[in-house]
Protein backbone atom coordinates (compact mmCIF):
# COMPACT_ATOMS: atom_id res chain seq x y z
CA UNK A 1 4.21 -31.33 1.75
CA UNK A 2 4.14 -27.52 1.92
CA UNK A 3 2.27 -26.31 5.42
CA UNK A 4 0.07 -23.42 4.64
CA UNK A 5 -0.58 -21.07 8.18
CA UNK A 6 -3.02 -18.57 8.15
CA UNK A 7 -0.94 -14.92 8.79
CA UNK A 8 -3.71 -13.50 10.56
CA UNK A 9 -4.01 -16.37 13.66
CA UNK A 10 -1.15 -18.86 13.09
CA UNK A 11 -3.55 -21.49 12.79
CA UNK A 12 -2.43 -24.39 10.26
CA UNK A 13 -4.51 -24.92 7.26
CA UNK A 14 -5.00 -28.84 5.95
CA UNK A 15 -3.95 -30.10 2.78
CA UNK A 16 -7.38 -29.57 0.98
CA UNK A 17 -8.86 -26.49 3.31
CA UNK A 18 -10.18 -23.83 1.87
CA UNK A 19 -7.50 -20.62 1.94
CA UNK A 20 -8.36 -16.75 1.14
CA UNK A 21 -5.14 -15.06 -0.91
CA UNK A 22 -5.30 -11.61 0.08
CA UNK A 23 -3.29 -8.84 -1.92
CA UNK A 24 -2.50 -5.19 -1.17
CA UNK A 25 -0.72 -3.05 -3.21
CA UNK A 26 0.38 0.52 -1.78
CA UNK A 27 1.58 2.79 -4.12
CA UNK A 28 1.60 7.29 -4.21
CA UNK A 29 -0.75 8.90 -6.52
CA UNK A 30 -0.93 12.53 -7.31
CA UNK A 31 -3.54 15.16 -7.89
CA UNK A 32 -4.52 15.45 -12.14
CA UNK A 33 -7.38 17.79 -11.25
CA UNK A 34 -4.84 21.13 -12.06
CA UNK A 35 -6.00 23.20 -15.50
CA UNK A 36 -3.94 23.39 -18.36
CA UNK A 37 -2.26 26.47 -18.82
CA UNK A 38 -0.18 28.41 -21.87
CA UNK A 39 2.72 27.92 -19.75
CA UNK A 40 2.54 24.51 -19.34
CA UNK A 41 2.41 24.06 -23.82
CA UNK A 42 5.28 26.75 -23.78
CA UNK A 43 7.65 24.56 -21.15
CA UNK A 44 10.37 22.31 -22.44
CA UNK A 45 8.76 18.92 -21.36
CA UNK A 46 11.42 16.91 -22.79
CA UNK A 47 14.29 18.98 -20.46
CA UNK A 48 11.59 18.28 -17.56
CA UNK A 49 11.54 14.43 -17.93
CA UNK A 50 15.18 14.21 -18.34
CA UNK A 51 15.53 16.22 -14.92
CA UNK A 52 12.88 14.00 -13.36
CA UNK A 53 14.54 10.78 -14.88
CA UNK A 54 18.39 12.48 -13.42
CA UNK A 55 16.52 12.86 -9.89
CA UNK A 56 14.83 9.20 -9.81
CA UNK A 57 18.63 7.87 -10.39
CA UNK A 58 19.64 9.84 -7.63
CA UNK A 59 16.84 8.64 -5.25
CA UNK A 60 17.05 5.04 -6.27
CA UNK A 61 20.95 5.15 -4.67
CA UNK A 62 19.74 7.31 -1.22
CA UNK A 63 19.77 4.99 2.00
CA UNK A 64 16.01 4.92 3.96
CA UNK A 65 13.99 6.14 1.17
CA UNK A 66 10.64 4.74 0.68
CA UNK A 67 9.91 2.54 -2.40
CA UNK A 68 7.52 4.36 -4.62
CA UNK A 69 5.21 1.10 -4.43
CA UNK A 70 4.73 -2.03 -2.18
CA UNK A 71 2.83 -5.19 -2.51
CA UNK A 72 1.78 -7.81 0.14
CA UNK A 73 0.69 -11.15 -0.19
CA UNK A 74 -1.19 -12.75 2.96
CA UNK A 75 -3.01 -16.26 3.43
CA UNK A 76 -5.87 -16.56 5.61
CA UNK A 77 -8.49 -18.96 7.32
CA UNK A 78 -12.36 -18.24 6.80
CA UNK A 79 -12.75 -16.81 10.09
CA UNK A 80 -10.18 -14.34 9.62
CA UNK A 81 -11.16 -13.21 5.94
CA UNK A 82 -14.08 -12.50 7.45
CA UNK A 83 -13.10 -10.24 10.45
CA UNK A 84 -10.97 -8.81 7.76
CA UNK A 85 -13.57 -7.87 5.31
CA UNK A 86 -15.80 -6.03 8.08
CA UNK A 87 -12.87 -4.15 9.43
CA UNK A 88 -10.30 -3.98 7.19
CA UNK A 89 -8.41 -0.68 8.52
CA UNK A 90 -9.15 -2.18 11.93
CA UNK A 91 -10.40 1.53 13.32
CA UNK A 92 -12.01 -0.10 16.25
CA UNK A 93 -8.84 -1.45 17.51
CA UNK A 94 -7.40 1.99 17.01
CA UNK A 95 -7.03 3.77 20.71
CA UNK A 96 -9.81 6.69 20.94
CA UNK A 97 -8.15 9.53 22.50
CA UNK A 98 -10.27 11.76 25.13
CA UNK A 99 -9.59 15.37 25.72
CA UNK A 100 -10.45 17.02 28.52
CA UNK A 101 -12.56 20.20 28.19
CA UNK A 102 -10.45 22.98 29.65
């Protein structure tokens, strides 16, 4: 029998309960919004790739660098997909820092 806890509370789910999946995926994007240029049709693209593909080797071997992309895979009770769904960043639990006006 495989026990199914929700990762949110800890609390055990029964054999038959029902169980929210949730699923994040984290991954770096970059800005597409530049203009196409003469320069850019006059570059050697295929020398740039190979560079890019030379520096990715390079990274892949470097200790502490970040993976490009992450995914996460959590179970959770009612109660707690639904907490989750109104707050999902949690910015309420987030300290609110107060200045003082001098």
């Amino acid at each position: 029998m495989i026990r199914v806890m929700c990762d949110r509370c800890g609390k055990e789910l029964a054999q038959g309960e029902t169980r929210h999946v949730l699923k994040i995926e984290a991954f770096a994007t970059a800005d597409v919004t530049a203009a196409l240029t003469e320069d850019d049709l006059d570059r050697d693209h295929l020398e740039e790739v190979a560079g890019l593909l030379a520096e990715a080797e390079i990274a892949d071997e470097g200790p502490g660098l970040d993976p490009p992309s992450a995914s996460f895979r959590y179970d959770m009770c009612g109660p707690c997909r639904r907490r989750f769904l109104q707050n999902p960043l949690a910015r309420e639990a987030a300290p609110k820092l107060r200045f003082s006006k001098n």
